[in-house]
C-alpha atoms as a PDB file:
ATOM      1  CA  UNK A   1       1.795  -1.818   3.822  1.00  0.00           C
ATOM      2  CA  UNK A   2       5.474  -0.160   4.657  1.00  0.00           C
ATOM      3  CA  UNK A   3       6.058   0.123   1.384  1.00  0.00           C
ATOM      4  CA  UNK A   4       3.045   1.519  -0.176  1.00  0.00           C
ATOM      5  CA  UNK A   5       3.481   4.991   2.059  1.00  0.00           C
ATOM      6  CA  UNK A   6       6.903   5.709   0.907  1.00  0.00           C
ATOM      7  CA  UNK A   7       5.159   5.105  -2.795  1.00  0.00           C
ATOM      8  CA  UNK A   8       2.679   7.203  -2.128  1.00  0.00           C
ATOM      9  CA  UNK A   9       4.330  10.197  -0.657  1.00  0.00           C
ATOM     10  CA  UNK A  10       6.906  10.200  -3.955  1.00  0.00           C
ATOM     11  CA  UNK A  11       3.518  10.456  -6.054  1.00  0.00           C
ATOM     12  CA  UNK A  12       2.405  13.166  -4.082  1.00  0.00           C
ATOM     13  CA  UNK A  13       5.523  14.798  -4.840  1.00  0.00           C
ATOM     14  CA  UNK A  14       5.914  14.291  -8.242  1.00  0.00           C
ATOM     15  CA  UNK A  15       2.181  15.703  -8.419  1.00  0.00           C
ATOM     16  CA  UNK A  16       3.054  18.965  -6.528  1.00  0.00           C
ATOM     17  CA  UNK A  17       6.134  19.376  -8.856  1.00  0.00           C
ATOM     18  CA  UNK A  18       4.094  18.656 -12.279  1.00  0.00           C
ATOM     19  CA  UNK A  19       1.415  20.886 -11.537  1.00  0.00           C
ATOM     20  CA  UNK A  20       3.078  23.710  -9.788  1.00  0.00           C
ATOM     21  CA  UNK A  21       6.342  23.388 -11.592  1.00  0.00           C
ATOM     22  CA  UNK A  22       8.793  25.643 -10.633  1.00  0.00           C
ATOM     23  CA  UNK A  23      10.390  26.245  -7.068  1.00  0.00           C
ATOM     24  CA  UNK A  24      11.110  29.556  -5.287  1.00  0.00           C
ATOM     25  CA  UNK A  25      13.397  31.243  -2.363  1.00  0.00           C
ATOM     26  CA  UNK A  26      11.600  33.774  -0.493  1.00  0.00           C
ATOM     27  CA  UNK A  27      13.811  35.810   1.838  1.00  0.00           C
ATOM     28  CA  UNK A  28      12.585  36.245   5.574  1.00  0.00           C
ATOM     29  CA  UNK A  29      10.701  39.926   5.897  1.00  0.00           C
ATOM     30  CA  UNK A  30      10.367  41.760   8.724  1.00  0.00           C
ATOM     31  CA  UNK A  31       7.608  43.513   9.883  1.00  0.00           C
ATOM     32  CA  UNK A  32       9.310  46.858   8.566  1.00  0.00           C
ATOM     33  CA  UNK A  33       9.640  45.544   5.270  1.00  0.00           C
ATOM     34  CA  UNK A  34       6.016  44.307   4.960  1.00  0.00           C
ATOM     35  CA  UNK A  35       4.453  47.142   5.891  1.00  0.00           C
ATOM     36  CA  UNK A  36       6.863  49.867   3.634  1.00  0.00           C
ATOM     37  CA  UNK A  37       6.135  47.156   0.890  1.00  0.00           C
ATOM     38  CA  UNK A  38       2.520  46.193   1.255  1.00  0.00           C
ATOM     39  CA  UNK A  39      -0.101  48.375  -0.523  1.00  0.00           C
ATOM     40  CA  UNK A  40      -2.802  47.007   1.492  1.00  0.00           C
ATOM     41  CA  UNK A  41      -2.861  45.922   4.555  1.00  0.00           C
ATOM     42  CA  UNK A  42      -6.157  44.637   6.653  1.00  0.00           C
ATOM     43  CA  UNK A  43      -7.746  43.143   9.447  1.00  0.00           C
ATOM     44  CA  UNK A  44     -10.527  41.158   8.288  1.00  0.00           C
ATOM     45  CA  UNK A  45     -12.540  37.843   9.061  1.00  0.00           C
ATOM     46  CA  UNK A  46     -13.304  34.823   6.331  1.00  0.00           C
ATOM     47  CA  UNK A  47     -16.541  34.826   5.314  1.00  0.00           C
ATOM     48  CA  UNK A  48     -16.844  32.099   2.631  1.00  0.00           C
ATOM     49  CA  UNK A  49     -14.288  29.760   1.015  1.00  0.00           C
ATOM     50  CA  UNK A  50     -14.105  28.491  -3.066  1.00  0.00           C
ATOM     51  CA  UNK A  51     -11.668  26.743  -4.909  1.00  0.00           C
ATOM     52  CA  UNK A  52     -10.663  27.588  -8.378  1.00  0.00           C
ATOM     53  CA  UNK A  53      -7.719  26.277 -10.713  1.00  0.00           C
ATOM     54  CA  UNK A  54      -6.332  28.378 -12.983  1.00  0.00           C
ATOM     55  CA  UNK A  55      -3.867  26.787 -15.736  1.00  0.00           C
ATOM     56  CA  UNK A  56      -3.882  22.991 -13.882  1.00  0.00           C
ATOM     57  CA  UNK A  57      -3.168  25.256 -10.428  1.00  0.00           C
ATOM     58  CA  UNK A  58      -5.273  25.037  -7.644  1.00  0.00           C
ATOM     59  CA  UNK A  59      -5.895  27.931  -5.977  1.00  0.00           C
ATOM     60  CA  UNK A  60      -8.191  28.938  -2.846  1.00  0.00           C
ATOM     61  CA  UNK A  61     -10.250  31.903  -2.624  1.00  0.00           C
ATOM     62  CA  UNK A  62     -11.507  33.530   0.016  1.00  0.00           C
ATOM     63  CA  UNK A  63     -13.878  36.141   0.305  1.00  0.00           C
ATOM     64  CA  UNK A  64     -13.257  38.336   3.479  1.00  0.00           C
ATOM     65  CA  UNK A  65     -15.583  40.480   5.691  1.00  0.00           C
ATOM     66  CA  UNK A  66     -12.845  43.804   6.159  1.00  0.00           C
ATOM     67  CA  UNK A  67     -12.814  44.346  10.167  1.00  0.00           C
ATOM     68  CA  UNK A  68     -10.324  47.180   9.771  1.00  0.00           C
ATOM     69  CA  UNK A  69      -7.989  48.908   6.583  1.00  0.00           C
ATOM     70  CA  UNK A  70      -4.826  49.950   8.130  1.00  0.00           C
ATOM     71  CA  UNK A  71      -3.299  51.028   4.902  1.00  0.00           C
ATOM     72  CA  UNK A  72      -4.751  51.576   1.524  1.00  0.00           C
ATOM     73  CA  UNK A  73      -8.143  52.033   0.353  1.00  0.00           C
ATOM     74  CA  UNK A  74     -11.062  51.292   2.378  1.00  0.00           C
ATOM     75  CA  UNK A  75     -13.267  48.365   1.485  1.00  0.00           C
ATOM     76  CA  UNK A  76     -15.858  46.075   2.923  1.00  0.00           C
ATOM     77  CA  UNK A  77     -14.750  43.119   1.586  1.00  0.00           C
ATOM     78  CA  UNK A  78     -11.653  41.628  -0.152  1.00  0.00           C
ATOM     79  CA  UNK A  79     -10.511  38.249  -2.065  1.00  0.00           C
ATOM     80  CA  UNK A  80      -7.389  36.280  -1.734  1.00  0.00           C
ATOM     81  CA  UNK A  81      -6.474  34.194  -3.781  1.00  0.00           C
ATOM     82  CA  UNK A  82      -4.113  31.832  -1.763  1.00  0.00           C
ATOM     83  CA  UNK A  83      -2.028  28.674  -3.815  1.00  0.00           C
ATOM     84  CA  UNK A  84      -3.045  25.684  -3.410  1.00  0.00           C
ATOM     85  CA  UNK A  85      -6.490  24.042  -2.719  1.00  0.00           C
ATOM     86  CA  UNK A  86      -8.942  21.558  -4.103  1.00  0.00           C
ATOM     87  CA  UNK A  87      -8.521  20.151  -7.364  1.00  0.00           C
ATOM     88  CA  UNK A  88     -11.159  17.814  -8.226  1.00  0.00           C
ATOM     89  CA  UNK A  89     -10.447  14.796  -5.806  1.00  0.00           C
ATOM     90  CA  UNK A  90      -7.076  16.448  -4.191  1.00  0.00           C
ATOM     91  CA  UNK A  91      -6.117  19.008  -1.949  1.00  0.00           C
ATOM     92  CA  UNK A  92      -3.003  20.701  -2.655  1.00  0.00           C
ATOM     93  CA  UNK A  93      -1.131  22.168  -0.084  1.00  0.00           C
ATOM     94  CA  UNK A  94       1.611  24.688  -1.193  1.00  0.00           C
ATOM     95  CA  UNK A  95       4.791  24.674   1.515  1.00  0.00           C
ATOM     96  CA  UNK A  96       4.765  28.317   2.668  1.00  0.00           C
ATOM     97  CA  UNK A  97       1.262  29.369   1.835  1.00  0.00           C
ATOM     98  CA  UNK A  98      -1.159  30.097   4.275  1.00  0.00           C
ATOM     99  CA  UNK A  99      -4.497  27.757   4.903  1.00  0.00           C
ATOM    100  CA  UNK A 100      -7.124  30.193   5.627  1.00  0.00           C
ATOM    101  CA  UNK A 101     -10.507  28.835   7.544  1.00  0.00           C
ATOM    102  CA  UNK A 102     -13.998  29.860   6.998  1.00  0.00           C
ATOM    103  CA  UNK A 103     -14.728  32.286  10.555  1.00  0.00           C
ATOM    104  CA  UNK A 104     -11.015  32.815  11.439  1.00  0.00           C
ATOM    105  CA  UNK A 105     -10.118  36.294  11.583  1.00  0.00           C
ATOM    106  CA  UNK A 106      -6.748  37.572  10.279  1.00  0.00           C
ATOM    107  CA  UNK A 107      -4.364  40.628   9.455  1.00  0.00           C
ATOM    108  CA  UNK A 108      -2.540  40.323   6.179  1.00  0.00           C
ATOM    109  CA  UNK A 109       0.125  42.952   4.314  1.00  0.00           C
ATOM    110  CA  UNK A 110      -1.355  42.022   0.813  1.00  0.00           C
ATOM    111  CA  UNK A 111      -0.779  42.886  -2.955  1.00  0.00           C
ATOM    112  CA  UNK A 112      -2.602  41.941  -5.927  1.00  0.00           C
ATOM    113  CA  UNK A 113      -2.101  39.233  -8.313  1.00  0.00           C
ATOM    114  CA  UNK A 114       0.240  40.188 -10.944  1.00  0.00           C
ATOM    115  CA  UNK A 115      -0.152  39.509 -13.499  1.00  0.00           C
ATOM    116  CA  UNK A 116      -3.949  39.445 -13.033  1.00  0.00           C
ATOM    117  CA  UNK A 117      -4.982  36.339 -12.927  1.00  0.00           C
ATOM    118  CA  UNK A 118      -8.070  35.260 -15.228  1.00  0.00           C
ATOM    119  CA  UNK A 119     -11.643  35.676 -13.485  1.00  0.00           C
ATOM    120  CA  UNK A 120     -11.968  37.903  -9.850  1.00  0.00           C
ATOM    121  CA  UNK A 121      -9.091  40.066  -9.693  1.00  0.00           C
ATOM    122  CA  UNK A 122      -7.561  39.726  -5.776  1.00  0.00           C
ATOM    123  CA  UNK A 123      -5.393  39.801  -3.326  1.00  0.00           C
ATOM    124  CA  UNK A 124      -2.280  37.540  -1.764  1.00  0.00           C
ATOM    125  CA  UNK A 125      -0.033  37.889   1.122  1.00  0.00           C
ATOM    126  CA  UNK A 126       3.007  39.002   0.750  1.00  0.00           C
ATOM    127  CA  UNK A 127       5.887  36.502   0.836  1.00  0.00           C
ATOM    128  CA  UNK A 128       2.990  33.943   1.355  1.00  0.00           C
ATOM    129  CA  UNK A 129       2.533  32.690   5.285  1.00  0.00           C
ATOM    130  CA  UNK A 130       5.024  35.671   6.031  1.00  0.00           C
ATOM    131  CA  UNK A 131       2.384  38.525   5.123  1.00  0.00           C
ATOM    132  CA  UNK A 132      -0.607  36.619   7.251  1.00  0.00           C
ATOM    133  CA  UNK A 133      -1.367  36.721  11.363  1.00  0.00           C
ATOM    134  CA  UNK A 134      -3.798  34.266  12.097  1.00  0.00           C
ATOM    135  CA  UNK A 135      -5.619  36.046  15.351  1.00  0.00           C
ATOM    136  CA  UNK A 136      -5.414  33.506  18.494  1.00  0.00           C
ATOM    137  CA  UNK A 137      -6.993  34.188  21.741  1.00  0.00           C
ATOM    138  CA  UNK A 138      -5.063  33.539  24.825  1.00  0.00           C
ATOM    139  CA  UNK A 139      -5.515  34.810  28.523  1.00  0.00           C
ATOM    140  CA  UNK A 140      -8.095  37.604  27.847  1.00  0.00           C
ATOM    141  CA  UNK A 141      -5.845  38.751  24.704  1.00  0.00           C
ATOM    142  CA  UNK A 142      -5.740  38.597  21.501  1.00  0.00           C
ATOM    143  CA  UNK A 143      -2.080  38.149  19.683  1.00  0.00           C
ATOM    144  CA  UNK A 144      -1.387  37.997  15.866  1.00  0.00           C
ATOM    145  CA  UNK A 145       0.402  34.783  14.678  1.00  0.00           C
ATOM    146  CA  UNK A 146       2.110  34.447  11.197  1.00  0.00           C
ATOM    147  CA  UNK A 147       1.068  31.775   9.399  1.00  0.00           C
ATOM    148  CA  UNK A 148       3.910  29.999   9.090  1.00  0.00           C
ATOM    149  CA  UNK A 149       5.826  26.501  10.849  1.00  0.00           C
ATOM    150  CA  UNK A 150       2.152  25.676  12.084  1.00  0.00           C
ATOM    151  CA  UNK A 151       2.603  28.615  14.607  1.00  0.00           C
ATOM    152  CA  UNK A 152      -0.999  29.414  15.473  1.00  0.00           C
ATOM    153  CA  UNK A 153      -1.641  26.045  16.485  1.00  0.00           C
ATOM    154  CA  UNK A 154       1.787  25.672  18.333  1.00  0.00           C
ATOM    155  CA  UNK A 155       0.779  28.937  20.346  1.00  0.00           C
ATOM    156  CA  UNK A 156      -2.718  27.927  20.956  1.00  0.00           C
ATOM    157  CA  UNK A 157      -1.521  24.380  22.057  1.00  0.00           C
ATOM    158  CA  UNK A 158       0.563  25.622  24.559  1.00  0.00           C
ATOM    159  CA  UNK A 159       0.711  25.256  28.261  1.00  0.00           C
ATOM    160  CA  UNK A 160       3.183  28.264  29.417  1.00  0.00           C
ATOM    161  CA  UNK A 161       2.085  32.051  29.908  1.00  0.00           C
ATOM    162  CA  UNK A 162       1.740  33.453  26.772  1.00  0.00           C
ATOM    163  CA  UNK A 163       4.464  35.536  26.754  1.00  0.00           C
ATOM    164  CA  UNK A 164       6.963  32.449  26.729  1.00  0.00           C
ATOM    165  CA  UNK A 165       4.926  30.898  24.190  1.00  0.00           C
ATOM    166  CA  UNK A 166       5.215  33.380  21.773  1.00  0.00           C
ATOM    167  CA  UNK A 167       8.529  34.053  22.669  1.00  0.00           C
ATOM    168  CA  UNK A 168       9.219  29.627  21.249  1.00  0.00           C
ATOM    169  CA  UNK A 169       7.857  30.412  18.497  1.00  0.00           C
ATOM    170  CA  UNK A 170       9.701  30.189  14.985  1.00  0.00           C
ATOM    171  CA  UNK A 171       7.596  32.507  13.349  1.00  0.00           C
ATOM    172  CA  UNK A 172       6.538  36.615  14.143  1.00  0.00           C
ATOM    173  CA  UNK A 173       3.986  36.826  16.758  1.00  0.00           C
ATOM    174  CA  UNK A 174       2.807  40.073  18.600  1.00  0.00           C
ATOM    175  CA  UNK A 175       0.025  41.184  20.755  1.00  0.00           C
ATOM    176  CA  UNK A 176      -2.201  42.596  18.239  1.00  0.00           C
ATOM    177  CA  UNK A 177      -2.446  45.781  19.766  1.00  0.00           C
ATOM    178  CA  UNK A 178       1.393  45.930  19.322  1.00  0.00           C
ATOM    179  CA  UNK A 179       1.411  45.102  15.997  1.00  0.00           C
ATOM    180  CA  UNK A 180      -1.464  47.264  14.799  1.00  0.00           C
ATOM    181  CA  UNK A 181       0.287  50.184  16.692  1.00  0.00           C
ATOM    182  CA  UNK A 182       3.554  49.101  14.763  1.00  0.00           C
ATOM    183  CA  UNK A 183       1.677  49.448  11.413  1.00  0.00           C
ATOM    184  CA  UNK A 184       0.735  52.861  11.794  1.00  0.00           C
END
């Protein structure tokens, strides 16, 4: 049995590298950067979830109820189209990319798929995870997470005030009153 989940895991890599193929850096941005570079940014809540695989990629996509546009064009809904997903039997799970959850509520710095990608054009974070705040309720407030290192659930899970746990994490988090005031 030791020996069949080291097997296993190398399959699971070798899967991840023949379908997605190709590796890539991305530099840390801060919050400055994202929202100079972001053409759209929103608050907005998930509404449904779909998979879809485009050339032998999954991909998720997420149709999203707009709460608020704090920069771009106004919309009621939008579509991300996040990497990795469902492919027939398997889930793929991209390092980097956020996981999105049907009723979660978010604010992302987003800009469209480029090239387009083939059927509903849409949306992705930018720099993946680092473009996405998962919004987590703690002690009466709300606070904007990114998406990355797991830190949503790392802030929600812990015990301290919730100044000191935001202040352990690894990733951007602000009070989301701060950050939406920071946006503008």
């Amino acid at each position: 049995m030791q020996r069949v989940f080291p097997m296993v895991a190398i399959l699971a890599g070798l899967v991840v590298l023949a379908v997605f193929g190709e590796a890539a850096v991305l530099l840390p941005l801060s919050l400055e950067q994202m929202v100079v570079r972001a053409p759209y940014i929103v608050q907005f809540k998930v509404k449904e979830i779909n998979y879809e695989v485009i050339e032998n990629k999954p991909f998720t996509l997420a149709t999203c109820e707009v709460i608020k546009t704090l920069k771009g064009d106004s919309a009621a809904t939008v579509e991300l189209r996040l990497p990795g997903g469902q492919m027939g039997e398997m889930e793929m799970v991209v390092p980097g990319a956020p996981i999105v959850k049907s009723g979660e509520s978010y604010v992302a710095f987003l800009e469209p798929d480029t090239p387009p990608l083939p059927r509903k054009p849409a949306w992705h974070p930018l720099g993946l995870g680092q473009g996405m705040f998962a919004l987590v309720e703690k002690e009466g407030r709300t606070f904007a997470i990114q998406t990355l290192n797991q830190a949503p659930i790392i802030f929600a899970a812990c015990t301290n005030d919730a100044n000191q746990c935001l202040n352990a994490l690894r990733s951007q988090g602000y009070e989301l009153a701060d950050l939406l005031q920071r946006i503008k």
